[in-house]
N, C-alpha and C. Protein backbone atom coordinates (compact mmCIF):
# COMPACT_ATOMS: atom_id res chain seq x y z
N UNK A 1 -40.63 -7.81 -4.64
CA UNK A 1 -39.37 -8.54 -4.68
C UNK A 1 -38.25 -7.78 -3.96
N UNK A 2 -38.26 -6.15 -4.15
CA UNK A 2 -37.10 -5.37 -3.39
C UNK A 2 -37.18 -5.55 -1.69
N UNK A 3 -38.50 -5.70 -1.61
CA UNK A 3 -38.83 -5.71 -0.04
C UNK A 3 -37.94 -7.14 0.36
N UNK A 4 -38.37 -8.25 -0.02
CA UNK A 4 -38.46 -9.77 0.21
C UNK A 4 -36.62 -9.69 0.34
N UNK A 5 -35.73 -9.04 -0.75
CA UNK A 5 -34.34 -9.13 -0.67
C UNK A 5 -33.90 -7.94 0.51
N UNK A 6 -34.76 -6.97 0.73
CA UNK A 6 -34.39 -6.10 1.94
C UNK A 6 -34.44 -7.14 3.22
N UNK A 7 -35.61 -7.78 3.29
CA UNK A 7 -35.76 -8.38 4.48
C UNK A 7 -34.91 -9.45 4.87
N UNK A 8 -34.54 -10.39 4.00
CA UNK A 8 -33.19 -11.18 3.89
C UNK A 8 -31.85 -10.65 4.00
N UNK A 9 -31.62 -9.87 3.54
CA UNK A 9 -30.55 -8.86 3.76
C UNK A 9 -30.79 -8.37 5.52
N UNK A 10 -31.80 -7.70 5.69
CA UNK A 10 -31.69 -7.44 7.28
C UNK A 10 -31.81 -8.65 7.81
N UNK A 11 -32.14 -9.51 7.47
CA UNK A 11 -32.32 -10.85 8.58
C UNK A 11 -31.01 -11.57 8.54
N UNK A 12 -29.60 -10.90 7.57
CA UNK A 12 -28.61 -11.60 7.50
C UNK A 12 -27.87 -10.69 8.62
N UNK A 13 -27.92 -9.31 8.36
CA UNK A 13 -26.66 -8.35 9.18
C UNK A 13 -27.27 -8.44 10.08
N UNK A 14 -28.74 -8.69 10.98
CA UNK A 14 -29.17 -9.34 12.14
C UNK A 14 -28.52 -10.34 12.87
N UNK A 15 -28.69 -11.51 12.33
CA UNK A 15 -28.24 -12.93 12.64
C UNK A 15 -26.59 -12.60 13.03
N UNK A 16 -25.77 -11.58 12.08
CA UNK A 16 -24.44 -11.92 11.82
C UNK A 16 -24.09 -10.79 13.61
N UNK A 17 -24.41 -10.18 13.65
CA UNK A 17 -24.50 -9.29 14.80
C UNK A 17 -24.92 -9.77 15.95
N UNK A 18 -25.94 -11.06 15.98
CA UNK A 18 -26.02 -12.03 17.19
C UNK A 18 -24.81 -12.98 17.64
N UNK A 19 -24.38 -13.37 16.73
CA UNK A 19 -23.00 -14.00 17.24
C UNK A 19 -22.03 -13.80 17.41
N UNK A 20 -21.85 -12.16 17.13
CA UNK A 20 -20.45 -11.71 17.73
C UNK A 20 -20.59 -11.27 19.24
N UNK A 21 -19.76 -11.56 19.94
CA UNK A 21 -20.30 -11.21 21.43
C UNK A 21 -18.92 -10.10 21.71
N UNK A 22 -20.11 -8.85 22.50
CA UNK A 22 -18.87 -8.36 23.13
C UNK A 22 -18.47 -8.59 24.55
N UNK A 23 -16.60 -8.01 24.48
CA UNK A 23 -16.70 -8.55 25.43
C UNK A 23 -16.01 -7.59 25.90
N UNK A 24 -15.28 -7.18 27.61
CA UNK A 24 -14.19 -6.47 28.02
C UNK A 24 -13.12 -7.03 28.48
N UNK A 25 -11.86 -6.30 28.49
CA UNK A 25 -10.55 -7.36 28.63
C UNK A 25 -10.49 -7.15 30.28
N UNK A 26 -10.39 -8.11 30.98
CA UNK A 26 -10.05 -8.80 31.59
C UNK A 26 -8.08 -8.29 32.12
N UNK A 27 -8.25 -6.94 32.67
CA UNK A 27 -7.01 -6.37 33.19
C UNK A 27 -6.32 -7.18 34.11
N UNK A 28 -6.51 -8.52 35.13
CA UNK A 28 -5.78 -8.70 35.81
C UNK A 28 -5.34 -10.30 35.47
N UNK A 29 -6.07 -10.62 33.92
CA UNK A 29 -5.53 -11.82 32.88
C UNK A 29 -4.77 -11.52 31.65
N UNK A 30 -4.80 -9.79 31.74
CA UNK A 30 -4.20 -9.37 30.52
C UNK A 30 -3.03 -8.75 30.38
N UNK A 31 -2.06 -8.51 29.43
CA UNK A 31 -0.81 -7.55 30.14
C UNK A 31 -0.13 -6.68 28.51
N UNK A 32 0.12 -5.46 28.55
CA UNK A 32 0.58 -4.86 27.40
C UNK A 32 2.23 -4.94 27.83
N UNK A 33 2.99 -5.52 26.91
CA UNK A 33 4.09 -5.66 27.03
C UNK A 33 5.37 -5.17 26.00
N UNK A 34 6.34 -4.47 25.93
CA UNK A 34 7.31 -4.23 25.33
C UNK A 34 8.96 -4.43 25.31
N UNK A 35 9.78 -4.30 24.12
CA UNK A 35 10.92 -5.27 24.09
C UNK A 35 11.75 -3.49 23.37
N UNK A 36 12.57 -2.83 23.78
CA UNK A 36 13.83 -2.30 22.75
C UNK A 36 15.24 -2.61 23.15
N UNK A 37 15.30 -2.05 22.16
CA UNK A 37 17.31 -2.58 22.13
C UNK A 37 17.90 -1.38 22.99
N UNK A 38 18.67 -2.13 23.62
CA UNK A 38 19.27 -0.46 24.84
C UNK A 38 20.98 -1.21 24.48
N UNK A 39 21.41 0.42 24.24
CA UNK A 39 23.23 0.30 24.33
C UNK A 39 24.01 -1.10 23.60
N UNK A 40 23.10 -1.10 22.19
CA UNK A 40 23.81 -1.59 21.32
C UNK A 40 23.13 -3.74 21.64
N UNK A 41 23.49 -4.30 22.51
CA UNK A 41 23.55 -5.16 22.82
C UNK A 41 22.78 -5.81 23.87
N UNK A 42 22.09 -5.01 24.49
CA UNK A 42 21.13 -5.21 25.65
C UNK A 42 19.68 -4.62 25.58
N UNK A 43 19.18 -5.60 25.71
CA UNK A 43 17.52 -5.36 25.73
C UNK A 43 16.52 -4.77 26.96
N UNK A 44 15.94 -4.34 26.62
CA UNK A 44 14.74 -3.61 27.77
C UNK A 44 13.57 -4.45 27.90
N UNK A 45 13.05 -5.14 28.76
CA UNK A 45 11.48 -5.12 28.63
C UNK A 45 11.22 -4.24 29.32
N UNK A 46 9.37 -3.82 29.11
CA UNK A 46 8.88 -3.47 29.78
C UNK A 46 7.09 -3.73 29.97
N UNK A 47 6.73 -3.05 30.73
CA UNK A 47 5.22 -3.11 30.78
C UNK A 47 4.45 -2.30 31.03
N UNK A 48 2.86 -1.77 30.63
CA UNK A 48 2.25 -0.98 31.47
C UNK A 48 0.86 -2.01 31.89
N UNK A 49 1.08 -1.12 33.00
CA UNK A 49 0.31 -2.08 34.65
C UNK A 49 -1.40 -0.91 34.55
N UNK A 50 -1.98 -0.22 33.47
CA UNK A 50 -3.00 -0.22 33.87
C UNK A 50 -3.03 0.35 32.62
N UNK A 51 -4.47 -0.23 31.55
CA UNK A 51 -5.25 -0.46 30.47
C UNK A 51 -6.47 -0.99 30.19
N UNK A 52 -7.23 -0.62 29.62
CA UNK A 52 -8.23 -1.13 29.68
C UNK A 52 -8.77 -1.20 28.38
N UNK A 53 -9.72 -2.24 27.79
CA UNK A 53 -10.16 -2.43 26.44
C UNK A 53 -11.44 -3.31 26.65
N UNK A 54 -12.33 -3.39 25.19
CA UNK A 54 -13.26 -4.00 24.57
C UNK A 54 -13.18 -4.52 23.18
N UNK A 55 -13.64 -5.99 22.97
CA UNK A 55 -13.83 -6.01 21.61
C UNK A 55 -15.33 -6.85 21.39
N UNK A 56 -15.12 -7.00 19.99
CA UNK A 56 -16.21 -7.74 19.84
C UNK A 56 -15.45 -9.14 19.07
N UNK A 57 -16.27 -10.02 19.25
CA UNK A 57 -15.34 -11.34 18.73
C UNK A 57 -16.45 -12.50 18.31
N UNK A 58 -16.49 -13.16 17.12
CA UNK A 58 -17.56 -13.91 16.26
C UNK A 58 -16.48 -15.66 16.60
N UNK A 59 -16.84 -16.17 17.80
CA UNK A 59 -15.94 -17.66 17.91
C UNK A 59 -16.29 -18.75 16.66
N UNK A 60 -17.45 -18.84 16.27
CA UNK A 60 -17.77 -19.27 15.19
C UNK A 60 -16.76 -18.99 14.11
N UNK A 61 -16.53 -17.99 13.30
CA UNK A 61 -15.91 -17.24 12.38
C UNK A 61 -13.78 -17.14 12.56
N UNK A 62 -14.14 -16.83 14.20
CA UNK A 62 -12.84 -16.43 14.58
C UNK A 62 -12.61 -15.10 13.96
N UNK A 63 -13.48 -13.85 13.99
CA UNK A 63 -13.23 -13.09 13.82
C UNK A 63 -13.51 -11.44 14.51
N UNK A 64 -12.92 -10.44 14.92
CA UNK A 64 -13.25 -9.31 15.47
C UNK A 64 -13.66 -8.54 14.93
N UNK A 65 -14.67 -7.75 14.84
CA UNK A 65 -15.73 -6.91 14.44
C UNK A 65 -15.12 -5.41 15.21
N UNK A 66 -14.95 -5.52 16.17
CA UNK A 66 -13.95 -4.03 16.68
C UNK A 66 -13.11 -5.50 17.92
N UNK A 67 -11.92 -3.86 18.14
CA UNK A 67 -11.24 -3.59 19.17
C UNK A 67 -10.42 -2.75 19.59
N UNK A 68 -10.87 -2.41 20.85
CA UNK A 68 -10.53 -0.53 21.00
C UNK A 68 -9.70 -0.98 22.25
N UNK A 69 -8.66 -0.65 22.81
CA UNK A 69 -7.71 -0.47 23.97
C UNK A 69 -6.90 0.91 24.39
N UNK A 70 -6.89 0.99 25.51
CA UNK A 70 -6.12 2.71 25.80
C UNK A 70 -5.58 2.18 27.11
N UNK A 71 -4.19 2.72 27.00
CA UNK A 71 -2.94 2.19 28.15
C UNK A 71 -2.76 3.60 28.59
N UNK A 72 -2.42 3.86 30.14
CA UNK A 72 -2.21 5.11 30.60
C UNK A 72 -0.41 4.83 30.31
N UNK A 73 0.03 5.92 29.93
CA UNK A 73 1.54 6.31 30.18
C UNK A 73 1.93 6.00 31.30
N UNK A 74 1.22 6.83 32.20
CA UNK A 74 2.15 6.85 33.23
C UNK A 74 2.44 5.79 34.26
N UNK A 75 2.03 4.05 33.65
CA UNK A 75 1.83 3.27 34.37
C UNK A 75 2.88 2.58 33.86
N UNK A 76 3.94 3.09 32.94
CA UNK A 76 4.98 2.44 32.12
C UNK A 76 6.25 1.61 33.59
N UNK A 77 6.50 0.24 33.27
CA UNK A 77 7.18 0.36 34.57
C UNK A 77 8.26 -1.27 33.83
N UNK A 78 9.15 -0.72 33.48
CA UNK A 78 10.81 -1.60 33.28
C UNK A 78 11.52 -2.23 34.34
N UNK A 79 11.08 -1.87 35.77
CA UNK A 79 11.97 -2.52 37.32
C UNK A 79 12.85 -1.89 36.69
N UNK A 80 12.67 -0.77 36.73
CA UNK A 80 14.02 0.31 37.47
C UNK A 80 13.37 1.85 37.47
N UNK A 81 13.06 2.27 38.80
CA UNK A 81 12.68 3.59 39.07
C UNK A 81 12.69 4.68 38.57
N UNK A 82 14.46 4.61 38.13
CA UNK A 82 15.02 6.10 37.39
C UNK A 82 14.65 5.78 36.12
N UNK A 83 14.93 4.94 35.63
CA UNK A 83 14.84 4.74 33.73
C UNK A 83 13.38 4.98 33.75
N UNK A 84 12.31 4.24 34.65
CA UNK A 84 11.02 5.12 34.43
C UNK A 84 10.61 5.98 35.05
N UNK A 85 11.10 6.92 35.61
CA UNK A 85 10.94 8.40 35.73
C UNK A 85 11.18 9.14 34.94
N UNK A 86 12.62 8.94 33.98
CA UNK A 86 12.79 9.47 33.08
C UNK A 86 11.87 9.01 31.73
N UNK A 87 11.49 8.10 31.17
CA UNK A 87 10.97 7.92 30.52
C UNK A 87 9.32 8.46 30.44
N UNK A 88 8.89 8.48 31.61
CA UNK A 88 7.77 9.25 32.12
C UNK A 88 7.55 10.60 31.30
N UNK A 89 9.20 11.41 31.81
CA UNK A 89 8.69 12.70 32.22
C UNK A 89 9.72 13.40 30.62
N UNK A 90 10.57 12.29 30.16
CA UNK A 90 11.47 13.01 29.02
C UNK A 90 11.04 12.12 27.38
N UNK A 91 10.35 11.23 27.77
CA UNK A 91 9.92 10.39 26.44
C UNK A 91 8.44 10.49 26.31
N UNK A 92 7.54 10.08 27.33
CA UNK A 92 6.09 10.01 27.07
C UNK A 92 5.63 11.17 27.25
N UNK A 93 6.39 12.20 28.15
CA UNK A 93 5.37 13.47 28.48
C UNK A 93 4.35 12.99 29.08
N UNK A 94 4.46 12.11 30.22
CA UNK A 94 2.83 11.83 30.68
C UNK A 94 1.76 12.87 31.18
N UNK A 95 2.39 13.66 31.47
CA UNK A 95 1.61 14.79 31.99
C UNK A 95 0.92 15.51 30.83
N UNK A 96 1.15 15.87 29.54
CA UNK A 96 0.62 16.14 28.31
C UNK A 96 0.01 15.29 27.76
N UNK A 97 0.36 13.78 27.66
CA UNK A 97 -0.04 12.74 26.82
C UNK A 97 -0.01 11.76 27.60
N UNK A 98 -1.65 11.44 28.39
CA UNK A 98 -1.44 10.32 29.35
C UNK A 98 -2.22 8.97 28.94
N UNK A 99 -2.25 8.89 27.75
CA UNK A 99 -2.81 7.75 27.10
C UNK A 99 -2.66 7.67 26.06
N UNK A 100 -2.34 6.43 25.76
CA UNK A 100 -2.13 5.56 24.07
C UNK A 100 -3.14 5.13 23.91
N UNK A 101 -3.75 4.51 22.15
CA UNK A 101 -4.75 4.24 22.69
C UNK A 101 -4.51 3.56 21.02
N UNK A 102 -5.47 2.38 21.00
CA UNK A 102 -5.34 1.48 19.90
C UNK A 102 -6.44 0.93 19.23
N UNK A 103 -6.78 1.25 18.00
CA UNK A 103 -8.06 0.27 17.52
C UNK A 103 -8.08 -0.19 16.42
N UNK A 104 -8.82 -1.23 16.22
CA UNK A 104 -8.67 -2.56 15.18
C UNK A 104 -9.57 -1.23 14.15
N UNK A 105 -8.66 -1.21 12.69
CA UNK A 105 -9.30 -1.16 11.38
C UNK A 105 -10.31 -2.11 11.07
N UNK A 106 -8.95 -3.27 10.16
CA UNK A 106 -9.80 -4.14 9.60
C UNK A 106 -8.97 -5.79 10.17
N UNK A 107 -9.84 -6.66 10.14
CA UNK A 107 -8.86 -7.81 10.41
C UNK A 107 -9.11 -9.06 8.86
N UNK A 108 -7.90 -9.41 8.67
CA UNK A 108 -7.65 -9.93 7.66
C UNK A 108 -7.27 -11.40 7.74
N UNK A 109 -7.64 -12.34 8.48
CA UNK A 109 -7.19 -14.13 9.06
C UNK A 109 -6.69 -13.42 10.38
N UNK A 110 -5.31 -13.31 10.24
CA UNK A 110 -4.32 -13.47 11.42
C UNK A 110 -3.84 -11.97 11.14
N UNK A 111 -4.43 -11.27 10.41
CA UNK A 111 -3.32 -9.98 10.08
C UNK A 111 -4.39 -9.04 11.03
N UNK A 112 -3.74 -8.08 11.88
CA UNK A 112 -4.59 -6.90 11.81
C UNK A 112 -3.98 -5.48 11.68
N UNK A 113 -5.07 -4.94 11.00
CA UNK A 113 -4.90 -3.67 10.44
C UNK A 113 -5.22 -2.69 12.14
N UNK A 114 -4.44 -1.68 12.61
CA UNK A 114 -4.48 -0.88 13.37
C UNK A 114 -4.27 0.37 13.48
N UNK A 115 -5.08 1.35 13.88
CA UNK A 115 -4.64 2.66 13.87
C UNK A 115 -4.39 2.89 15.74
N UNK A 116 -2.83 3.18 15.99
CA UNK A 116 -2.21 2.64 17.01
C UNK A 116 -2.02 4.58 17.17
N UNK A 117 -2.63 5.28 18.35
CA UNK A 117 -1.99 6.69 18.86
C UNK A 117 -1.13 6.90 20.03
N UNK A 118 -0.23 7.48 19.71
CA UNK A 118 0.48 7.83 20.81
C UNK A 118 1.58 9.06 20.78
N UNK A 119 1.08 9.79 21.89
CA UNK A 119 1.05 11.80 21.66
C UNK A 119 0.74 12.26 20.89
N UNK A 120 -0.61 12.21 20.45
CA UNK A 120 -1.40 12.91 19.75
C UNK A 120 -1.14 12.00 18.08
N UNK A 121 -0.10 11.45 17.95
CA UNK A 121 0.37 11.17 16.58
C UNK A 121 0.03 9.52 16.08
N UNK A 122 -0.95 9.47 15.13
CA UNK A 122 -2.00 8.40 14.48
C UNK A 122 -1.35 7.89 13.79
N UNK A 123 -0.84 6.29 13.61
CA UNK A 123 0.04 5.53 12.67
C UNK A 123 -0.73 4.43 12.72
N UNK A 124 -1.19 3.58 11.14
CA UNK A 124 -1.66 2.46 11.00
C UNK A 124 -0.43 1.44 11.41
N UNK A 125 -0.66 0.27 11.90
CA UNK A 125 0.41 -0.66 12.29
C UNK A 125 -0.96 -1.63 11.68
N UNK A 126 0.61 -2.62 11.76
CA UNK A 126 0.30 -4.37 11.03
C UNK A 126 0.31 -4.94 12.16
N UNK A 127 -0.70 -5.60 12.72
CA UNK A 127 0.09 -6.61 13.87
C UNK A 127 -0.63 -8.08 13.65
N UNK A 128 -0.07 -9.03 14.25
CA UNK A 128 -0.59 -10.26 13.91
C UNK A 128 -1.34 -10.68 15.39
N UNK A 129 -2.78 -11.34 14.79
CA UNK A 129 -3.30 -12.04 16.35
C UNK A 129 -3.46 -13.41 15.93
N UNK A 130 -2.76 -13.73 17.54
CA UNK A 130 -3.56 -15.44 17.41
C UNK A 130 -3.67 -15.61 19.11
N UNK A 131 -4.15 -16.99 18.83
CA UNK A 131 -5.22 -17.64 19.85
C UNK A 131 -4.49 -17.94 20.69
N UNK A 132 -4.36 -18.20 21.88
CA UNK A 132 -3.36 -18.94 23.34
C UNK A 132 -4.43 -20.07 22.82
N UNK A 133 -3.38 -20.96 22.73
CA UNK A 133 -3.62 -22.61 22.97
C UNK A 133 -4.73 -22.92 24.15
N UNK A 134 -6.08 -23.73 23.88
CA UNK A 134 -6.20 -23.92 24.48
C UNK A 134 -6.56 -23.32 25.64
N UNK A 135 -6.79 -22.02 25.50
CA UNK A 135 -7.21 -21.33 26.74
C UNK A 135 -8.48 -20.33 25.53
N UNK A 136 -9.59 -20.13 25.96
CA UNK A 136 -11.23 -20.05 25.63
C UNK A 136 -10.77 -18.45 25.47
N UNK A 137 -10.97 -17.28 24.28
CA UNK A 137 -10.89 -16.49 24.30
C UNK A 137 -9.75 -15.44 25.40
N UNK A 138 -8.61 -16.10 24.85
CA UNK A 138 -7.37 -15.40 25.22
C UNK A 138 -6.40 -15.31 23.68
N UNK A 139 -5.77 -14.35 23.43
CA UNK A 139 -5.49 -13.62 22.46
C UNK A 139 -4.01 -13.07 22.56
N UNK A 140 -3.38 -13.27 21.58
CA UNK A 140 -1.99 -12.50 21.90
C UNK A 140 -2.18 -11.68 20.76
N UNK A 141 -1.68 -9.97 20.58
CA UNK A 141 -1.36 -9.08 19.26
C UNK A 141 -0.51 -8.67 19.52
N UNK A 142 0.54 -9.23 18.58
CA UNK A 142 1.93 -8.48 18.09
C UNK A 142 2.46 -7.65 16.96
N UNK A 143 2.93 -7.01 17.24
CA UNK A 143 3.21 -6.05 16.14
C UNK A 143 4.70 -5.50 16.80
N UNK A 144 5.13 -4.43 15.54
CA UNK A 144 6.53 -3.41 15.97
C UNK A 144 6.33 -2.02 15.54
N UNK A 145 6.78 -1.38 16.08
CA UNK A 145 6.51 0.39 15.58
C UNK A 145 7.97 0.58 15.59
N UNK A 146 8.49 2.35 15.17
CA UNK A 146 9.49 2.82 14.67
C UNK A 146 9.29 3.71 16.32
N UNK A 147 9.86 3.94 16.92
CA UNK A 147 9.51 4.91 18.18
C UNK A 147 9.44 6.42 18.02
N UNK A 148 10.41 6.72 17.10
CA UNK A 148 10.27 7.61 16.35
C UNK A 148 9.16 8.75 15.50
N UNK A 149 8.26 7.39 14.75
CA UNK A 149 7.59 7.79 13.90
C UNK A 149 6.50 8.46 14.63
N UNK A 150 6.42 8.25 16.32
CA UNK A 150 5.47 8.39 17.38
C UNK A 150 6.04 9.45 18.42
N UNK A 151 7.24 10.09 18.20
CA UNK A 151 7.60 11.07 18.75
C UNK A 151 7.98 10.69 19.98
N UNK A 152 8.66 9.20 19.77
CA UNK A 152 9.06 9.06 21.14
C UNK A 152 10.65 9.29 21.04
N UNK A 153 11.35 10.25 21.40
CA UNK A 153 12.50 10.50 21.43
C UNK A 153 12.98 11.43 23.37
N UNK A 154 14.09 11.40 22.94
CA UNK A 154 14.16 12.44 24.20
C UNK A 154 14.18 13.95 24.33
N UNK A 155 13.62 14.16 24.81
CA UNK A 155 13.15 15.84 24.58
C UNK A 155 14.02 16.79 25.29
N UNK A 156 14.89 16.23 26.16
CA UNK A 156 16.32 16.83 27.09
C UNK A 156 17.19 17.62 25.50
N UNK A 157 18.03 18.54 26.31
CA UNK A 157 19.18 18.68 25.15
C UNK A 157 19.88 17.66 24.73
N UNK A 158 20.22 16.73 25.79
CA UNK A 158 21.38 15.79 25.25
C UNK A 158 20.95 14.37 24.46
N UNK A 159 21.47 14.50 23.16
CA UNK A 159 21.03 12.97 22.54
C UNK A 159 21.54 11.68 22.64
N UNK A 160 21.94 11.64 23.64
CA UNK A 160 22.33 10.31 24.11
C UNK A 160 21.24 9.10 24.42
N UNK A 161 20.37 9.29 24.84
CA UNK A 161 19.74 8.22 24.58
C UNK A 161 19.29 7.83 23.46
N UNK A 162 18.69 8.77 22.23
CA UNK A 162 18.52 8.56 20.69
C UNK A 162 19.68 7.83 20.31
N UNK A 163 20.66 8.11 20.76
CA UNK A 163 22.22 6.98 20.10
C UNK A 163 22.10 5.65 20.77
N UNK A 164 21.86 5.44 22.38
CA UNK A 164 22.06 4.62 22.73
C UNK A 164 20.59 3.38 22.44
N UNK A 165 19.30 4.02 22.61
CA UNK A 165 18.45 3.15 22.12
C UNK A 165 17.72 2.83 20.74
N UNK A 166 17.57 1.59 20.76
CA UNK A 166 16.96 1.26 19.46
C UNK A 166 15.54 1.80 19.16
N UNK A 167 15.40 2.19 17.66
CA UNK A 167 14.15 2.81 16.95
C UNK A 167 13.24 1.83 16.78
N UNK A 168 13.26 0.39 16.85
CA UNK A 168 12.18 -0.78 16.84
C UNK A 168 11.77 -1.37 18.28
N UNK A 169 10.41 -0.93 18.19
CA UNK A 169 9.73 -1.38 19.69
C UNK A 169 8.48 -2.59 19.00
N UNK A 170 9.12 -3.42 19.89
CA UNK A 170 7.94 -4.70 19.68
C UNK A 170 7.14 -4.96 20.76
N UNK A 171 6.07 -4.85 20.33
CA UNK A 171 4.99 -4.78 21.10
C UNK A 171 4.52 -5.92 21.05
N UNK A 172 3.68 -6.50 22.44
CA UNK A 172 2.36 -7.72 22.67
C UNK A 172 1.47 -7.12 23.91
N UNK A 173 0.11 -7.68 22.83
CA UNK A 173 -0.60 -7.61 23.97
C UNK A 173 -1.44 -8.82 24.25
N UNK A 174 -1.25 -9.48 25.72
CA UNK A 174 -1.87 -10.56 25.67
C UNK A 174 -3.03 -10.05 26.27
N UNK A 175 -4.48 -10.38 25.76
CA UNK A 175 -5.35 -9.83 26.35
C UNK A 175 -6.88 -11.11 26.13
N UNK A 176 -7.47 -11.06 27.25
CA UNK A 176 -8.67 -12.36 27.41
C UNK A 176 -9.28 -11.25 27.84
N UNK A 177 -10.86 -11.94 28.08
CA UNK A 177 -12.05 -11.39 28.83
C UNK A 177 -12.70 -12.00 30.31
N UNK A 178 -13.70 -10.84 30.72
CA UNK A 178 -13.60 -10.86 31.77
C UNK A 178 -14.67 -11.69 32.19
């Protein structure tokens, strides 16, 4: 009888492992994107232009089994030269820390659990995923971090930019496969 429930049991985490398919994201359908508050009243976007990821995804279920992503720093780019040079070389340290890098805990419906790194420093984040309308395995994840809590500050003597920018960075990543 222990055998007969072993074998059902493997013939379930079998079956359940056939229908999740993996897949890779799709870099030139996908884009990591960011929003902070600059000088009280004015907003920043920005983007980085080279990342790469995998997940696994059950369409049946609607659910992810992993998902791992890593964004290079130094591909951070706002359309404006100086603000990302400086941000490069006085906030990310790209030259020390040239990748972030992100992976799914646990996913909960629409909630996901993440352990999100960046410079060396590991913070679970909440972010929410859902589906692009209508378009076959395309995905938006949003979430917000403290910039702070990630050691993103300015490392110059002068604290003027810690005054002038905001500590809440909202993050998306729209990301499909390839």
């Amino acid at each position: 009888m222990k055998l007969f429930k072993y074998v059902i049991l493997l013939s379930i985490v079998g079956l359940t492992s056939l229908v999740a398919t993996e897949y890779t994201v799709d870099t030139k359908a996908s884009m990591v994107t960011f929003k902070i508050r600059h000088a009280v009243v004015a907003k920043v976007e920005g983007k980085f232009n080279e990342f790469s990821g995998s997940y696994n995804y059950d369409e049946n279920s609607s659910t992810f089994s992993s998902f791992v992503g890593e964004v290079k720093t130094a591909s951070i780019d706002t359309d404006d030269e100086h603000r990302d040079k400086h941000l490069k070389e006085k906030v990310f340290e790209v030259e020390k820390y040239p990748t972030m890098k992100l992976k799914l805990v646990k996913q909960d419906g629409n909630s996901f659990e993440t352990d999100l790194t960046i410079k060396d420093t590991t913070k679970r984040v909440s972010m929410t995923i859902s589906l692009v309308a209508d378009v076959k395995n395309m995905f938006i994840l949003s979430g917000k971090i403290n910039r702070k809590d990630f050691g993103l500050t300015f490392s110059d003597t002068s604290k003027i930019g810690d005054m002038t920018v905001g500590n809440e960075v909202k993050i998306n990543i729209l990301f499909g496969a390839e």
